[in-house]
Protein backbone atom coordinates (compact mmCIF):
# COMPACT_ATOMS: atom_id res chain seq x y z
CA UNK A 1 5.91 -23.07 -198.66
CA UNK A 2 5.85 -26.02 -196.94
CA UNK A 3 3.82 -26.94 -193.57
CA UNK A 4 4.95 -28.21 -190.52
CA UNK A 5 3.75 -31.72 -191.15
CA UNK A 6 5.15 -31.63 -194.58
CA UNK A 7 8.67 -31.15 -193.04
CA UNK A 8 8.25 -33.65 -190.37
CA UNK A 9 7.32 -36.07 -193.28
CA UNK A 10 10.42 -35.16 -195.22
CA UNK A 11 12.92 -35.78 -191.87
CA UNK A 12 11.07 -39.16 -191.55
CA UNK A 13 11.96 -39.91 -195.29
CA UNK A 14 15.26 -39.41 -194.54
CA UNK A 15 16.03 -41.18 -191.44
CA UNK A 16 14.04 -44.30 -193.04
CA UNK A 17 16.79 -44.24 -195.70
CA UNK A 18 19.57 -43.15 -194.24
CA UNK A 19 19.05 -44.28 -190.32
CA UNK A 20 22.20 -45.44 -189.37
CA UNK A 21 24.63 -43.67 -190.78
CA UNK A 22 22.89 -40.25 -189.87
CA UNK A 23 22.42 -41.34 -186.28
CA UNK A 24 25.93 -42.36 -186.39
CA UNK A 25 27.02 -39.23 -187.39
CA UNK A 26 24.76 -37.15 -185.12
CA UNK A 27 25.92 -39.25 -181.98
CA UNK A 28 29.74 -38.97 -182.57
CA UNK A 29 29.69 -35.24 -183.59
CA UNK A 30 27.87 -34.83 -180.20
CA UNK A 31 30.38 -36.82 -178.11
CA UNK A 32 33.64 -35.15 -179.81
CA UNK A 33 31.61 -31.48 -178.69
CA UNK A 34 31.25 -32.79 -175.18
CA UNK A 35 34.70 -34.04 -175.06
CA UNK A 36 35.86 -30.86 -176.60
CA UNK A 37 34.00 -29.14 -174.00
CA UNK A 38 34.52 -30.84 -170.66
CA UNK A 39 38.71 -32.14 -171.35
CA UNK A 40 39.52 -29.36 -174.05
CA UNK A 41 41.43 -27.55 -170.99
CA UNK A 42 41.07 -23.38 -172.30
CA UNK A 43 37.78 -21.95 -172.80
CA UNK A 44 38.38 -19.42 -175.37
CA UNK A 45 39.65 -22.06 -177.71
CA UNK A 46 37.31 -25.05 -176.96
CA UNK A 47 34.25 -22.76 -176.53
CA UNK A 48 35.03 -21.93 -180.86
CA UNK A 49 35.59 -25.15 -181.80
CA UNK A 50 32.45 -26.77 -180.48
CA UNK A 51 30.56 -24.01 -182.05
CA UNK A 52 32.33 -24.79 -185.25
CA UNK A 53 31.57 -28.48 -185.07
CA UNK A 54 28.05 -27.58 -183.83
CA UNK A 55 27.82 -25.37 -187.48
CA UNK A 56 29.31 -28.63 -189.27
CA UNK A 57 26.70 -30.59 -187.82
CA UNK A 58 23.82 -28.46 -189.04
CA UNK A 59 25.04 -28.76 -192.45
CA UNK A 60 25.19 -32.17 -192.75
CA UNK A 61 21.78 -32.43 -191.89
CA UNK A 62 20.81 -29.64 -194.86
CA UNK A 63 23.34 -32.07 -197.17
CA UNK A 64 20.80 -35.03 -195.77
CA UNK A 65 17.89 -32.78 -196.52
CA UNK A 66 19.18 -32.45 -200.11
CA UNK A 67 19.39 -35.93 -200.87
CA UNK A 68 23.48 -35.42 -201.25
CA UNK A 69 25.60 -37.62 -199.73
CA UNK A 70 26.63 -37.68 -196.55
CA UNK A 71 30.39 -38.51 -195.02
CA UNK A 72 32.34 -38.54 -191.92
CA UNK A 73 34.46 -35.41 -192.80
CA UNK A 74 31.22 -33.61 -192.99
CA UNK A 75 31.04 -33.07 -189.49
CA UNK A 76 34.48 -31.33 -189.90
CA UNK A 77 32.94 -29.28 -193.08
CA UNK A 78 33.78 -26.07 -190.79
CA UNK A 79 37.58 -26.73 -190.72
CA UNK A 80 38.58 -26.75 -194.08
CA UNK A 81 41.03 -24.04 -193.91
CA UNK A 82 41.85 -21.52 -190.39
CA UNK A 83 39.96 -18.52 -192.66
CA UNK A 84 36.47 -20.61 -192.58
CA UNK A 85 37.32 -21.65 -189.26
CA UNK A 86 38.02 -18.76 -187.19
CA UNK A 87 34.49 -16.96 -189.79
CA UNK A 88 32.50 -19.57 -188.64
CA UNK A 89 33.56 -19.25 -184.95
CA UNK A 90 32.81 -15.66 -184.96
CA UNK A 91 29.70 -15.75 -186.78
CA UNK A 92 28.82 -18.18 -183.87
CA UNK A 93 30.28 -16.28 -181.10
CA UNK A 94 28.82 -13.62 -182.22
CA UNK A 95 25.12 -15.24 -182.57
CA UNK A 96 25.27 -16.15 -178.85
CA UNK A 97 26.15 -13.28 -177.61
CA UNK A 98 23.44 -11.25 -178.58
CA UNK A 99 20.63 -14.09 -177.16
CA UNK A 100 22.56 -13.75 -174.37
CA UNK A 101 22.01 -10.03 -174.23
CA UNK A 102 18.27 -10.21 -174.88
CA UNK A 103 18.13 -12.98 -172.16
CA UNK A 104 19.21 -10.55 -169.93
CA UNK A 105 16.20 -8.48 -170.25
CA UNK A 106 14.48 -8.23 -166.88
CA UNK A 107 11.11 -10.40 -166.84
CA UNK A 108 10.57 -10.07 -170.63
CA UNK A 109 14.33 -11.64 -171.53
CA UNK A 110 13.66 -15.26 -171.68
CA UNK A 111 10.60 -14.30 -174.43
CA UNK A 112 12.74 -12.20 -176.61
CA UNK A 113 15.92 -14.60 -176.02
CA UNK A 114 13.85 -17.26 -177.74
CA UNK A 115 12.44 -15.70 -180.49
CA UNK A 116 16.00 -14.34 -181.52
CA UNK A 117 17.19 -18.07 -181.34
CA UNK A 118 14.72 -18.87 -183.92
CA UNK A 119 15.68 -15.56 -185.61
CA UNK A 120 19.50 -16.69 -185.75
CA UNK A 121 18.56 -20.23 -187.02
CA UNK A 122 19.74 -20.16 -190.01
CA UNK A 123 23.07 -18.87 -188.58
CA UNK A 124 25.24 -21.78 -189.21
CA UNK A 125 24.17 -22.70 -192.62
CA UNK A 126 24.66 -19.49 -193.86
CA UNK A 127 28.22 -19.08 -192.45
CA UNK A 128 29.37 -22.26 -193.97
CA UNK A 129 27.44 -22.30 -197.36
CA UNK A 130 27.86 -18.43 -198.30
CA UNK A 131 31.48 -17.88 -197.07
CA UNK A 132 30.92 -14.55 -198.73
CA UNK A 133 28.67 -13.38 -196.17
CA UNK A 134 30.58 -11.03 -192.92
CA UNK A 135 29.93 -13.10 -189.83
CA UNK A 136 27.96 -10.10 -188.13
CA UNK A 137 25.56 -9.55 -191.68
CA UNK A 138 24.92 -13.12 -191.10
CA UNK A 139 22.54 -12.53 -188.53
CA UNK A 140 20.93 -10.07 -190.49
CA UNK A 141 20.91 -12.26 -193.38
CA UNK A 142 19.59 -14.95 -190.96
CA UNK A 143 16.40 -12.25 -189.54
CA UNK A 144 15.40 -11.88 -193.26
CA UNK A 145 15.28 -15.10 -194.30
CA UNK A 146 13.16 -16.27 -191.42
CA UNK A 147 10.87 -13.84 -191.61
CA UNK A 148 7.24 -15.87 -191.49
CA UNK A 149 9.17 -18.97 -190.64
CA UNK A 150 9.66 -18.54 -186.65
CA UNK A 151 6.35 -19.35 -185.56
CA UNK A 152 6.60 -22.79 -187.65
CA UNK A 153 9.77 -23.61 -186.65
CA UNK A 154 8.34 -22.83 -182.95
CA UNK A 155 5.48 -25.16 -183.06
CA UNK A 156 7.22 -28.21 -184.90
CA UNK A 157 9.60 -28.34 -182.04
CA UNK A 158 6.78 -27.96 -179.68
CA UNK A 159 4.54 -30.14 -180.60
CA UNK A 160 7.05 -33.26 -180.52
CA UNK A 161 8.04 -31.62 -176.86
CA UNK A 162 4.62 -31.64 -175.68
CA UNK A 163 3.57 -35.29 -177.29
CA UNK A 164 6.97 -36.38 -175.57
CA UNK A 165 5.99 -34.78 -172.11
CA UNK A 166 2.69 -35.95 -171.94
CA UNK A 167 3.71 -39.31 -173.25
CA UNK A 168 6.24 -39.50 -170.02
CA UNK A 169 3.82 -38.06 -167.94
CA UNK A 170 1.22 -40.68 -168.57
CA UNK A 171 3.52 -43.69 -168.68
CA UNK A 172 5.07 -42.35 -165.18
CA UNK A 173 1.93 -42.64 -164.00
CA UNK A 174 0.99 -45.81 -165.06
CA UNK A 175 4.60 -47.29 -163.91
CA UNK A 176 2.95 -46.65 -160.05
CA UNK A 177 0.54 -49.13 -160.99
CA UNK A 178 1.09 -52.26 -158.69
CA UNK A 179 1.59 -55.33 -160.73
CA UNK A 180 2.13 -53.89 -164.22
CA UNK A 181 3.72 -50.88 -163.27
CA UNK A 182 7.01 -52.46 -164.18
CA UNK A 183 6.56 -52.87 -167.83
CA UNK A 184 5.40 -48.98 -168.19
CA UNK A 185 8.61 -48.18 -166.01
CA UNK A 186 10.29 -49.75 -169.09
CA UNK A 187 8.56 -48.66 -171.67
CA UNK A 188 9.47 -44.95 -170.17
CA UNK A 189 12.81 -45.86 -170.17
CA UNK A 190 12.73 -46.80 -173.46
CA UNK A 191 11.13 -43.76 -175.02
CA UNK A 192 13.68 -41.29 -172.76
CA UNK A 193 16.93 -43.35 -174.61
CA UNK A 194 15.21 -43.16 -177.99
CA UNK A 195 14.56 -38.97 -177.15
CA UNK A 196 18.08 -38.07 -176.26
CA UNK A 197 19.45 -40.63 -179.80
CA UNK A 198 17.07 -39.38 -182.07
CA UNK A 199 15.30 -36.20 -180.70
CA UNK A 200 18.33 -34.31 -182.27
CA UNK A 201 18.45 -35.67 -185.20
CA UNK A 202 14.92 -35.34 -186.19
CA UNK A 203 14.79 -31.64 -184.95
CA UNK A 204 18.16 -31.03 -187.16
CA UNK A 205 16.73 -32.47 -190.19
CA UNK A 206 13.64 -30.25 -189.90
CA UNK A 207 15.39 -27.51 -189.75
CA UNK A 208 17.32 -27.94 -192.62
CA UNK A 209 14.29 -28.03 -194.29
CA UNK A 210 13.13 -24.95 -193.10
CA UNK A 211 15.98 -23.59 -194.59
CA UNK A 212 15.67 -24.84 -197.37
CA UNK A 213 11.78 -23.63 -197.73
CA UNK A 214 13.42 -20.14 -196.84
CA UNK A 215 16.09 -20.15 -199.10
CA UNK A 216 13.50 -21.26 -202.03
CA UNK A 217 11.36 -18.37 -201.20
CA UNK A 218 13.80 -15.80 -201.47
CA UNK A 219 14.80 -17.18 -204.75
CA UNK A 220 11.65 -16.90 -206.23
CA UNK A 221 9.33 -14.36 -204.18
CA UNK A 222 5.91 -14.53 -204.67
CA UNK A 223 4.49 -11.90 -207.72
CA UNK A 224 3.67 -8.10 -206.18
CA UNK A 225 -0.31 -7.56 -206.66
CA UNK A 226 -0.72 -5.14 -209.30
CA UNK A 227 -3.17 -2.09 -208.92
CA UNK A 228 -6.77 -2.86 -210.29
CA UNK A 229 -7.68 0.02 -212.13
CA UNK A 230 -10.35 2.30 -211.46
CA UNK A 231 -13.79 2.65 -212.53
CA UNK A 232 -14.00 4.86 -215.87
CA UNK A 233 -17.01 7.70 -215.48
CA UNK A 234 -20.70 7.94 -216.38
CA UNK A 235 -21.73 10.16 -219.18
CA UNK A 236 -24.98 12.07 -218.58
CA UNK A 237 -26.78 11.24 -221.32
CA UNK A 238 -28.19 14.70 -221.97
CA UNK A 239 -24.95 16.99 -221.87
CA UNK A 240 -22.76 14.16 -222.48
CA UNK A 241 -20.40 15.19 -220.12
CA UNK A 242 -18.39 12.54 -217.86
CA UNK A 243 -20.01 11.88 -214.20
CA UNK A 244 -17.92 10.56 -211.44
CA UNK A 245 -20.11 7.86 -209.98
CA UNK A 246 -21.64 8.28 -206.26
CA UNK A 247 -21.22 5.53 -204.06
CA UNK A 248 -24.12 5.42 -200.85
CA UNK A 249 -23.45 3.71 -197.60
CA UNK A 250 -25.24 -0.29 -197.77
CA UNK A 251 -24.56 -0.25 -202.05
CA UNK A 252 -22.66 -2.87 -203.37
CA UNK A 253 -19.16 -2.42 -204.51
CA UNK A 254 -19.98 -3.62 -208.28
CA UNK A 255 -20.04 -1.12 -210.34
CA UNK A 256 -22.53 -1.56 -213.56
CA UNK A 257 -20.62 -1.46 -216.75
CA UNK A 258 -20.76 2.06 -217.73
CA UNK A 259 -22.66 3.69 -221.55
CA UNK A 260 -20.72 5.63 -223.86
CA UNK A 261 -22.39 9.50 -224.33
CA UNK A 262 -24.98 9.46 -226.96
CA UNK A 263 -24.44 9.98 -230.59
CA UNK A 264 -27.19 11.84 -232.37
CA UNK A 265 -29.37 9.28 -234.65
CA UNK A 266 -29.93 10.62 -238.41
CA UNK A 267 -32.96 9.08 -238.24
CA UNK A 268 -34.03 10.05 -235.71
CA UNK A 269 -37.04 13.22 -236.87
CA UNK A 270 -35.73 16.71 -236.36
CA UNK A 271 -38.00 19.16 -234.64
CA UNK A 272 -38.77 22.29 -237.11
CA UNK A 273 -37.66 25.58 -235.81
CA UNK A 274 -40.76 28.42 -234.92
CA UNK A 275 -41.68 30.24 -237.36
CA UNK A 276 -39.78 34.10 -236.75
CA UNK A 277 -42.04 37.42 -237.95
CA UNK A 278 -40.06 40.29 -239.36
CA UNK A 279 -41.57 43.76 -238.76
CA UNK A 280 -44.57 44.29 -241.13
CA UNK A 281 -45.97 40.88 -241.59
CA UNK A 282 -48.32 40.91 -238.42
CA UNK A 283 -51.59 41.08 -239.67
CA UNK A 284 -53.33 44.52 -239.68
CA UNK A 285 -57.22 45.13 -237.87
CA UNK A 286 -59.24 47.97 -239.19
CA UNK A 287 -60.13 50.09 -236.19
CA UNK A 288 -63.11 51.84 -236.89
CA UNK A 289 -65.37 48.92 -238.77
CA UNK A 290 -68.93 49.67 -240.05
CA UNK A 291 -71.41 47.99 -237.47
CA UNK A 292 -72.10 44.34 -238.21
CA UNK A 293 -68.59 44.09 -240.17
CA UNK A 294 -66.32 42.11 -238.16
CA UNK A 295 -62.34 43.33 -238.08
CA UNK A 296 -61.39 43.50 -241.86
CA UNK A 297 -57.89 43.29 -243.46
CA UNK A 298 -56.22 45.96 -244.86
């Protein structure tokens, strides 16, 4: 799984080989969904169609991510035929709706509306890669996949937001400076142009490769821990019977390796059995000896 630094690397790789033509490609997809928008005349049909193009768009950064090659008609990779077209739509329509719904949330919406944006994420590529996939179980499909993904996503967007805001921030401050001030006032103006041409771009590209890191890791999930068996018994080594262990508060959790129940040794000298006395064979004591005669056998 790659980190977040890892993917910012990999979007820098590609715009250093492909700069042009990707930013070219980015900026008039963008300007044909504002047209769309603003002079398309009937919301219900240009409201689809810039989601559709907005889908395309997303996919030719994942084709940029994959090294493939990257055309003009792939910003129109969502119109191939009125079946994709109206799928895609609704997988979109139906995307936004439901952050809408979760926006409206009192207090708490805003929170949950942008953790199911980063939820739906992989929305678009989904809809237009895996026609096979119903528009609504692309969501679902979508929630899987970026399970242990949102949080990254989250901070590699944030991060370049911050560094851009604080970079602005200073610079704004130094453009006050009498003098001098004039040259930061550019240099601000600068870095907002190259944020609203590339800022897009860059943010697309990483998420492709999110996707991608997703899509790898459901192809080849990590290996289930297997149980570790337990610890076989003690024998007491005088009835040879098995022992379950006893564990005290403060022991370690090692267990010593465990003796097989002693064998008897050949060897090893046998003990000779008492001697047993029938009835009869106990010696016999006269009972009335002559004086100075000790006891006498009979």
């Amino acid at each position: 799984m790659s980190s977040i630094t890892q993917n910012y690397k990999a979007a820098f790789d590609i715009l250093k080989k492909k700069p042009v033509l990707l930013w070219g490609l980015s900026l008039l997809s963008n300007f044909i969904i504002i047209v769309v928008l603003l002079l398309g005349g009937i919301p219900i049909i240009t409201v689809p169609v810039a989601l559709v193009l907005q889908a395309s768009l997303s996919v030719l950064y994942l084709k940029g991510i994959r090294g493939e090659g990257v055309e003009t008609k792939n910003i129109f990779c969502g119109f191939t035929s009125l079946k994709q077209a109206v799928h895609v739509a609704g997988g979109m329509l139906w995307m936004g709706l439901w952050i809408l719904l979760w926006g409206l949330i009192p207090v708490v919406g805003i929170v949950f509306a942008v953790i199911k944006t980063y939820e739906y994420a992989f929305t678009p590529y989904i809809l237009i890669t895996r026609p096979e996939v119903e528009a609504m179980e692309a969501l679902k499909e979508s929630k899987k996949m970026t399970k242990g993904f949102k949080g990254k996503m989250f901070g590699a967007q944030a991060l370049v937001i911050v560094a851009i805001w604080v970079c602005a921030i200073i610079l704004g401050v130094f453009s006050a400076i009498p003098f001098i001030g004039g040259l930061f006032g550019v240099i601000l103006f600068l870095l907002i142009v190259a944020v609203v041409l590339f800022c897009p771009i860059f943010f697309g590209l990483v998420s492709a490769k999110f996707y991608e890191d997703a899509l790898y890791a459901a192809l080849h999930p990590a290996p289930m821990p297997q149980p570790q068996p337990q610890a076989p018994y003690n024998f007491d080594p005088y009835t040879g019977q098995p022992v379950q262990p006893q564990f005290q508060y403060g022991q370690p959790d090692n267990i010593p390796p465990t003796q097989p129940a002693p064998q008897p040794d050949d060897n090893f000298p046998k003990t000779q059995p008492a001697p047993v006395y029938n009835p009869g064979d106990e010696p016999q004591v006269n009972q009335n000896p002559s004086e100075g005669e000790g006891p006498t056998r009979i």
